[in-house]
N, C-alpha and C. Protein backbone atom coordinates (compact mmCIF):
# COMPACT_ATOMS: atom_id res chain seq x y z
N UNK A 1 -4.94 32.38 5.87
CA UNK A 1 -4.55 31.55 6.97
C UNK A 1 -5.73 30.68 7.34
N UNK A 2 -5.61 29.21 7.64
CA UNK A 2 -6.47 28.26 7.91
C UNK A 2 -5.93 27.80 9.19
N UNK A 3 -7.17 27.49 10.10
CA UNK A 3 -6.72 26.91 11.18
C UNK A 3 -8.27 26.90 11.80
N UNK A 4 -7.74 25.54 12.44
CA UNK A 4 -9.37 24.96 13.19
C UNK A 4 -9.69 25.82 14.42
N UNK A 5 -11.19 26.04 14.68
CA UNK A 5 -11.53 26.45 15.37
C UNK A 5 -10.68 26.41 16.90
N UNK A 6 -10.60 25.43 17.23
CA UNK A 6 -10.28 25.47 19.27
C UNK A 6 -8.55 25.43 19.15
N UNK A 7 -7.97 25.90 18.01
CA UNK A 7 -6.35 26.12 18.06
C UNK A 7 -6.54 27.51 17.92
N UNK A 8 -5.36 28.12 19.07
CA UNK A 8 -4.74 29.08 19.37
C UNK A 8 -3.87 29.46 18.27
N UNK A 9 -4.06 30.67 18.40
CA UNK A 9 -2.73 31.17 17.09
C UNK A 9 -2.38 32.84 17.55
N UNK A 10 -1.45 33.21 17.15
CA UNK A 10 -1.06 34.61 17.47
C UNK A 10 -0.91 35.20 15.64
N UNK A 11 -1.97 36.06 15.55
CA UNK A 11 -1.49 36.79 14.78
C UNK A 11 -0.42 37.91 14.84
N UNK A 12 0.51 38.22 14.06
CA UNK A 12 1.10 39.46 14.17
C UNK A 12 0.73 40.27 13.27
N UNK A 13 0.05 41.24 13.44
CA UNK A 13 -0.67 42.35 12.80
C UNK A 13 0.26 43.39 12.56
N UNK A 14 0.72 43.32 11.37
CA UNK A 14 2.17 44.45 10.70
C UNK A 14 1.35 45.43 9.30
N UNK A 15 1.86 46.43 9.55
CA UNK A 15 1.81 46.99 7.61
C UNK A 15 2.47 46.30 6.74
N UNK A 16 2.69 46.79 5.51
CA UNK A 16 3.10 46.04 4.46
C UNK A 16 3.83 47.55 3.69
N UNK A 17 4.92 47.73 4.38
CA UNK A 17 5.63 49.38 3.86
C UNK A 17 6.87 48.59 3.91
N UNK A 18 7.51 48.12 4.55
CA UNK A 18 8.82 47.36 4.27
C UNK A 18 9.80 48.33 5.62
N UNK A 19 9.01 49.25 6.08
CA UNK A 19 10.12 49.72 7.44
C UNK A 19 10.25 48.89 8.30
N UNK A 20 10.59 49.17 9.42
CA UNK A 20 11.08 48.59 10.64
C UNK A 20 10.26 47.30 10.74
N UNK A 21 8.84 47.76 11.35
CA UNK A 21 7.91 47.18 12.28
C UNK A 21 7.16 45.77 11.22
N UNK A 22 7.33 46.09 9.91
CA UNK A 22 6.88 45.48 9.30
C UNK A 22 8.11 44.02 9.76
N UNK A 23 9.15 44.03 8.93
CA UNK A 23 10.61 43.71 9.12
C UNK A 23 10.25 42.70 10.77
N UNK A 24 10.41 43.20 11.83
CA UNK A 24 10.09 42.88 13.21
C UNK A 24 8.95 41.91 13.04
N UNK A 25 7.98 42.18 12.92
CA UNK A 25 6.41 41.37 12.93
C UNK A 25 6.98 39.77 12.21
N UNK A 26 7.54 40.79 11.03
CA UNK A 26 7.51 39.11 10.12
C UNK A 26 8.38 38.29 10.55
N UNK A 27 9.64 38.60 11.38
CA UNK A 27 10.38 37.86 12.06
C UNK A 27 9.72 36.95 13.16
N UNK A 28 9.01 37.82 13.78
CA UNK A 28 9.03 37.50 15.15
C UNK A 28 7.76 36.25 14.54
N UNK A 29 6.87 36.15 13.58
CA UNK A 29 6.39 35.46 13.29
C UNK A 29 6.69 34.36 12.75
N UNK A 30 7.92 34.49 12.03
CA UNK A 30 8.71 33.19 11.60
C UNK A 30 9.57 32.36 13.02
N UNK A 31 9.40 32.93 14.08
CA UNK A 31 10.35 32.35 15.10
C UNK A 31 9.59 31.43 16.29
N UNK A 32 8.36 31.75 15.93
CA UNK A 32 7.05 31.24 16.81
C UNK A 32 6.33 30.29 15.82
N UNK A 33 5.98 29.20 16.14
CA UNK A 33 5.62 27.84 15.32
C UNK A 33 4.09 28.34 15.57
N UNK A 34 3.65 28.78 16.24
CA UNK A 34 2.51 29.15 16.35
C UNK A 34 1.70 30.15 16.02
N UNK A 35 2.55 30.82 15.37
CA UNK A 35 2.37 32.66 14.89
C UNK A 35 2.19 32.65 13.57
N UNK A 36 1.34 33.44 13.13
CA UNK A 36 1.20 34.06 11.88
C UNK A 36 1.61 35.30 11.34
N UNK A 37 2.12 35.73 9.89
CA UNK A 37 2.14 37.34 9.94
C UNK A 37 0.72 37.82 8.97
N UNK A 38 -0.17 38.71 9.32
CA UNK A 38 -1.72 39.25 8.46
C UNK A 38 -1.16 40.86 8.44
N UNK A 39 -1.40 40.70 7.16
CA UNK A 39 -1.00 42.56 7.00
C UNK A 39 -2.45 43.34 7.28
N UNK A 40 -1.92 44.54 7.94
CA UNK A 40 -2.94 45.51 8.60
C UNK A 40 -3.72 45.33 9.58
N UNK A 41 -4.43 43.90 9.35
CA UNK A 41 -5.94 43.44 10.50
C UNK A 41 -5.53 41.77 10.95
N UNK A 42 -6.17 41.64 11.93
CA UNK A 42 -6.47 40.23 11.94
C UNK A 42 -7.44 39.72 11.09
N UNK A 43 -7.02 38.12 10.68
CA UNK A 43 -7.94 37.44 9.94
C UNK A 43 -8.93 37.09 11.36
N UNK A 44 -10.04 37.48 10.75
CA UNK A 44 -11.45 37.15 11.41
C UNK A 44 -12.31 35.59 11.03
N UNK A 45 -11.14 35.32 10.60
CA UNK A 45 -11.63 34.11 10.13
C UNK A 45 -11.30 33.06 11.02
N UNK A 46 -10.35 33.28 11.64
CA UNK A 46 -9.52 32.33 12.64
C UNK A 46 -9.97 32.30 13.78
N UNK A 47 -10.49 31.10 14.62
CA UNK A 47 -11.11 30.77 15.76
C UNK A 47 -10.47 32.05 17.08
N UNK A 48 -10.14 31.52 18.27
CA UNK A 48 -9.82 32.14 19.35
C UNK A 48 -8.05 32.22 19.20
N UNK A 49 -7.78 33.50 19.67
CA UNK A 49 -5.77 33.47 19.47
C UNK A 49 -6.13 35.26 20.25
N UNK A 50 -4.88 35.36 20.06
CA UNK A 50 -4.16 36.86 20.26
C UNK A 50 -3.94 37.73 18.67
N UNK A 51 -4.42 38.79 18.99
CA UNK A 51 -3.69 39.81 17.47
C UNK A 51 -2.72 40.62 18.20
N UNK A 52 -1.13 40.39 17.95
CA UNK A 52 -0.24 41.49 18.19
C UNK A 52 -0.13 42.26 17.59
N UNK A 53 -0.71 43.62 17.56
CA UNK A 53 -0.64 44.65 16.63
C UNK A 53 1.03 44.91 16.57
N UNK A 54 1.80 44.82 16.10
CA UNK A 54 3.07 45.47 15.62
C UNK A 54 3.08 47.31 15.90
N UNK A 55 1.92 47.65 14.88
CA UNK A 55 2.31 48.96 15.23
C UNK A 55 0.53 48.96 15.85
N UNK A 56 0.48 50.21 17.17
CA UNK A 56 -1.03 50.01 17.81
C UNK A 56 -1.49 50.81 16.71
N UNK A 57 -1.22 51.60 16.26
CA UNK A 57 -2.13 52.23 15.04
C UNK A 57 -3.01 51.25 14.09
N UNK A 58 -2.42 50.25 13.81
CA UNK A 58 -3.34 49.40 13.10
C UNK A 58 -4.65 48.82 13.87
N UNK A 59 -4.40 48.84 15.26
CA UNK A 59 -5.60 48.91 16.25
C UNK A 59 -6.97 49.52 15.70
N UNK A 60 -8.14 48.86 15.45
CA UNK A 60 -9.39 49.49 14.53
C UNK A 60 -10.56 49.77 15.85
N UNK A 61 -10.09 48.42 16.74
CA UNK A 61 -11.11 48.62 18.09
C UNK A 61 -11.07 47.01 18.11
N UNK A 62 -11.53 46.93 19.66
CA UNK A 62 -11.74 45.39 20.10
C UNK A 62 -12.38 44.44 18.66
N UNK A 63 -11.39 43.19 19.09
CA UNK A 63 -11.84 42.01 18.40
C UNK A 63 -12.54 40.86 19.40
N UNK A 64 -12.77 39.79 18.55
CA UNK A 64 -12.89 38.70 19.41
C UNK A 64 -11.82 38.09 19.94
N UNK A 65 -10.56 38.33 19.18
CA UNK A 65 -9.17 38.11 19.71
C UNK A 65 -8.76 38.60 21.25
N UNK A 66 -7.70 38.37 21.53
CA UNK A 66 -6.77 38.90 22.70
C UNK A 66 -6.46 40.47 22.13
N UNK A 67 -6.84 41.39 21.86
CA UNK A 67 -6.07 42.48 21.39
C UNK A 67 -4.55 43.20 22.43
N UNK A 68 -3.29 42.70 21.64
CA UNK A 68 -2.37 43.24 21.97
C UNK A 68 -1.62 44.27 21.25
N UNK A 69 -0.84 45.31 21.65
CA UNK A 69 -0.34 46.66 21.04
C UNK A 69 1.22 46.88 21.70
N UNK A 70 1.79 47.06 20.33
CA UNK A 70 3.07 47.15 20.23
C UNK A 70 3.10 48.82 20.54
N UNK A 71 3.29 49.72 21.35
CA UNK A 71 3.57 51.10 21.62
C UNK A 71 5.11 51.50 21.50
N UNK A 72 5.51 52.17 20.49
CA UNK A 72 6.94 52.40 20.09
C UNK A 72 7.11 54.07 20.73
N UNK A 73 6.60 54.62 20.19
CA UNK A 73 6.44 55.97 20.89
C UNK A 73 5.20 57.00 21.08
N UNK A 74 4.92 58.16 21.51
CA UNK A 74 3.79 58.69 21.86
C UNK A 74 3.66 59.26 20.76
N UNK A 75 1.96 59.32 19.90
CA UNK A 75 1.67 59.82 18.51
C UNK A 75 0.44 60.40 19.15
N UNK A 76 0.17 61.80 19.37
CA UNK A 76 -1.06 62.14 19.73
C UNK A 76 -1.87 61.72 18.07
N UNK A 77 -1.65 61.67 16.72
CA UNK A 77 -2.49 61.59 16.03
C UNK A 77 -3.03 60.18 15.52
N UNK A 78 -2.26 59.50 16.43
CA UNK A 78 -2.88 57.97 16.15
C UNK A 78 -3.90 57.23 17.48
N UNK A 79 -4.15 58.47 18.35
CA UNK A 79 -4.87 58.46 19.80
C UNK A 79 -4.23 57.01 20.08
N UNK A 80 -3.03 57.15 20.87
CA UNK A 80 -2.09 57.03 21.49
C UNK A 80 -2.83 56.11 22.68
N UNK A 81 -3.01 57.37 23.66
CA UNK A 81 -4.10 56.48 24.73
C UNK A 81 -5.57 56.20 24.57
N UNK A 82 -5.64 56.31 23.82
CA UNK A 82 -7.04 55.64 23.30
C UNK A 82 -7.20 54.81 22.92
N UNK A 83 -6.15 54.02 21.86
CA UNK A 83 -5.69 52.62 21.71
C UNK A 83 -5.34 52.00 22.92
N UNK A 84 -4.68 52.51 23.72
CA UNK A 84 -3.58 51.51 24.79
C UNK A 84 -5.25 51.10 25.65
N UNK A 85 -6.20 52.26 25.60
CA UNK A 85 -7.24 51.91 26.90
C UNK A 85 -7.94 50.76 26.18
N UNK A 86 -8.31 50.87 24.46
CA UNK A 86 -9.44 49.70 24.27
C UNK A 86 -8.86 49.05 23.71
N UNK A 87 -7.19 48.30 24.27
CA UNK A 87 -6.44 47.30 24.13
C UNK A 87 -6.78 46.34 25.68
N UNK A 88 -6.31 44.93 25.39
CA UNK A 88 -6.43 44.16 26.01
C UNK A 88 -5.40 44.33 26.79
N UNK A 89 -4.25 44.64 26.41
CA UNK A 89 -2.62 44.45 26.91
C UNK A 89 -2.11 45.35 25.58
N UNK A 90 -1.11 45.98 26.74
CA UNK A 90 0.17 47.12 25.65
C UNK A 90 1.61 46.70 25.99
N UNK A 91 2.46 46.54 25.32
CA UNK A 91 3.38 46.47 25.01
C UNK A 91 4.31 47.62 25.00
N UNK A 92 5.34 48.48 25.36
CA UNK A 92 5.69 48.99 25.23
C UNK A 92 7.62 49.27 25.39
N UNK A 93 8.47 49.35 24.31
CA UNK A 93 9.50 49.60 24.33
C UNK A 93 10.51 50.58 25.25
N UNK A 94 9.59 51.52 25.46
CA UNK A 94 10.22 52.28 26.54
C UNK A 94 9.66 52.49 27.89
N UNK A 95 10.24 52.55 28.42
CA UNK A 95 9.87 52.83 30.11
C UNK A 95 8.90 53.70 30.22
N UNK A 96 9.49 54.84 29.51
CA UNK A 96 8.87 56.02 29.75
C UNK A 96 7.45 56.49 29.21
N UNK A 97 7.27 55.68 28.37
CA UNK A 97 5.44 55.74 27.71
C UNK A 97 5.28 54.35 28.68
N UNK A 98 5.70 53.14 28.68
CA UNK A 98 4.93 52.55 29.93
C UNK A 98 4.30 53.40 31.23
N UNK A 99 5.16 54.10 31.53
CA UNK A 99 4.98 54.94 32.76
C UNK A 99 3.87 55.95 32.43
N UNK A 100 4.45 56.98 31.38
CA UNK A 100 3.18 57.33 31.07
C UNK A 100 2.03 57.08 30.79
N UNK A 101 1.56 55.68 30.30
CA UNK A 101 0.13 54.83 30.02
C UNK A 101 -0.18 54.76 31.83
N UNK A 102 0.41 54.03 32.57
CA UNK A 102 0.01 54.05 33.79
C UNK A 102 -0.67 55.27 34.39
N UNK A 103 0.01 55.97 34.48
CA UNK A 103 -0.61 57.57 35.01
C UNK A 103 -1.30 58.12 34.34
N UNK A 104 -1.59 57.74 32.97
CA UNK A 104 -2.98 58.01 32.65
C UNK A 104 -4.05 56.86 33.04
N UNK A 105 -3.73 56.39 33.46
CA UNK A 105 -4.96 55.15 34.07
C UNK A 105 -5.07 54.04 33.40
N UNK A 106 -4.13 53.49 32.63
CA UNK A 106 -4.04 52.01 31.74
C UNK A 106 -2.84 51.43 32.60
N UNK A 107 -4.10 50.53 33.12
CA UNK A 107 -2.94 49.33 33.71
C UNK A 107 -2.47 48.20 33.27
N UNK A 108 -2.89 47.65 32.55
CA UNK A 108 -2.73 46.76 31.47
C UNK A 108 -1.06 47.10 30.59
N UNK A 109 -0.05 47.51 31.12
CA UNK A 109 0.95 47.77 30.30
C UNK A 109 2.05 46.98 30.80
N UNK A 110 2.87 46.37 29.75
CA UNK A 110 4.65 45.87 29.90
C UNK A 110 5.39 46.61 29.60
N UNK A 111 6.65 46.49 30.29
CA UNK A 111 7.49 47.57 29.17
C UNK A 111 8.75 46.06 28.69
N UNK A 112 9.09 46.04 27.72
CA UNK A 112 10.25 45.16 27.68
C UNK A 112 10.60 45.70 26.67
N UNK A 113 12.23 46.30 26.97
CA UNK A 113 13.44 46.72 26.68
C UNK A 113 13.87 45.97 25.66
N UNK A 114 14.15 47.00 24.61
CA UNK A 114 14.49 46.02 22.84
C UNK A 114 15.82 45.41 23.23
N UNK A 115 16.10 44.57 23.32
CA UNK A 115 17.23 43.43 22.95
C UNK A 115 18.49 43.54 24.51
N UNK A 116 18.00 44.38 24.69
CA UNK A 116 19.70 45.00 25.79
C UNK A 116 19.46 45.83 27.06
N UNK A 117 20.09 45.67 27.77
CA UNK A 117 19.72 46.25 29.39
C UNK A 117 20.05 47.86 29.56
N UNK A 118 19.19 48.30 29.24
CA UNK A 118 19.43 49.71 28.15
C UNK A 118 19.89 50.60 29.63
N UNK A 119 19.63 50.08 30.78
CA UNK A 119 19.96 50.49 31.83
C UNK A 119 21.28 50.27 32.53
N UNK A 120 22.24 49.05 32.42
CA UNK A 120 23.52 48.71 32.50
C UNK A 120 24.78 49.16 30.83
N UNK A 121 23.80 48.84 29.86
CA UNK A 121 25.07 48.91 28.80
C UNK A 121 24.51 50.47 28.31
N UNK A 122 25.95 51.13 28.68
CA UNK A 122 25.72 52.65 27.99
C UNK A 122 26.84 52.60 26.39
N UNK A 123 25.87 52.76 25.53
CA UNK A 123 27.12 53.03 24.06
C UNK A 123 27.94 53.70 24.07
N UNK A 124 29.37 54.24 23.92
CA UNK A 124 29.96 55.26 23.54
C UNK A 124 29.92 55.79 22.52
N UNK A 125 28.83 55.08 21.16
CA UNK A 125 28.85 55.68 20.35
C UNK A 125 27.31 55.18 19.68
N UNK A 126 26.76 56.66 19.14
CA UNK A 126 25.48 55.85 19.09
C UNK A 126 24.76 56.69 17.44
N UNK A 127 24.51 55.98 17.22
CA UNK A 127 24.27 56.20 15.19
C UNK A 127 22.56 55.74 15.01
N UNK A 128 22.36 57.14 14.35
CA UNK A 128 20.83 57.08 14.35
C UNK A 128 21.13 57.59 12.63
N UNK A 129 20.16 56.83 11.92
CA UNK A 129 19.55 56.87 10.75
C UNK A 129 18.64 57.12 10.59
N UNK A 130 18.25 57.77 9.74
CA UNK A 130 16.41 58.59 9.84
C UNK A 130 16.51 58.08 7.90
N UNK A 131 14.89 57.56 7.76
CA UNK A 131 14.64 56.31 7.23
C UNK A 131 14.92 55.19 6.69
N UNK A 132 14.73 55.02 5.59
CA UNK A 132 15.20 53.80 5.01
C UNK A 132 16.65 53.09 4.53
N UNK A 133 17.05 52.23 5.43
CA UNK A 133 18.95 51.91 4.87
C UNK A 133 18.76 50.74 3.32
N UNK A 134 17.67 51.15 2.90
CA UNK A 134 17.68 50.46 1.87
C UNK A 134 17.53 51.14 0.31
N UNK A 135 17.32 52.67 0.59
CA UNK A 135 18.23 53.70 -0.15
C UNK A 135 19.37 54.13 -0.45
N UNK A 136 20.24 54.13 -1.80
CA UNK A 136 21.31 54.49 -1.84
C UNK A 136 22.08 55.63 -1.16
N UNK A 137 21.30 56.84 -0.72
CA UNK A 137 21.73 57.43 -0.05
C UNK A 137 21.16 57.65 0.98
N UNK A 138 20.97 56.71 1.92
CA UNK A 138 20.44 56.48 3.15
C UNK A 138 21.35 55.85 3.92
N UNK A 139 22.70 55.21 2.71
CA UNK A 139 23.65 54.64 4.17
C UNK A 139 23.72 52.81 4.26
N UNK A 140 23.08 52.33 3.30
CA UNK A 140 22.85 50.80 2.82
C UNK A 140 23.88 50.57 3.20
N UNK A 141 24.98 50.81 3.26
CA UNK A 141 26.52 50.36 2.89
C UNK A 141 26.63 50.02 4.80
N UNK A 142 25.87 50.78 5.61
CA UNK A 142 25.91 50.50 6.75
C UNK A 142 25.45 48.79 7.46
């Protein structure tokens, strides 16, 4: 990635495994004229911007960037709050690890709710897949 010094850019900082978060990052990077997708790290090569970590695990420790962290759920083995504290800003999908980052003393947290008002629309029916739908017997056909 090339880009002049005093332009802003958002990296999105994804793995390169082909699950979810990867999938997500690279979207959300194609939808922003201003965004990049860098697998694993930020390019350090690139003047002043934001790194959205996708997943905070890829979090290594402060950059010169904005360091931001995508928090999906609580992983004591990826030090969980230890990332969220030597993050700039956390991100978080559920309420309930927002809440929990707070009361451990990180104030720095959002919570914004994946796609739907998870609080007004209740499913009557709700289908969980455990890994990949891009295995034949994982359910592709779904």
């Amino acid at each position: 990635m090339t880009s002049a010094p005093d332009q802003q850019v958002v990296q999105v900082v994804g793995p390169d495994d082909r699950w979810i978060l990867e999938r997500l990052g690279r979207r959300l990077a194609v939808k922003l004229p201003y965004a990049v997708f860098t697998v694993n790290e930020p390019d350090r090569g690139v003047g002043e911007g934001i790194a959205y970590y996708m997943n905070y695990a890829l979090f290594q420790g402060p950059t010169s960037f904005i360091d931001v962290g995508f928090f999906t759920h609580l992983e004591y083995s990826h030090d969980f709050r230890g990332r969220a504290r030597d993050m700039d800003w956390c991100v978080c999908m559920s309420k309930k690890y927002a809440d929990w980052l707070r009361e451990q003393g990180v104030e720095h947290v959002t919570h914004i709710p994946m796609g739907f008002d998870y609080y007004r629309y209740r499913a009557r029916l709700v289908l969980g897949v455990i890994g990949k739908l891009d295995h034949p017997r994982k359910g592709q056909q779904l």
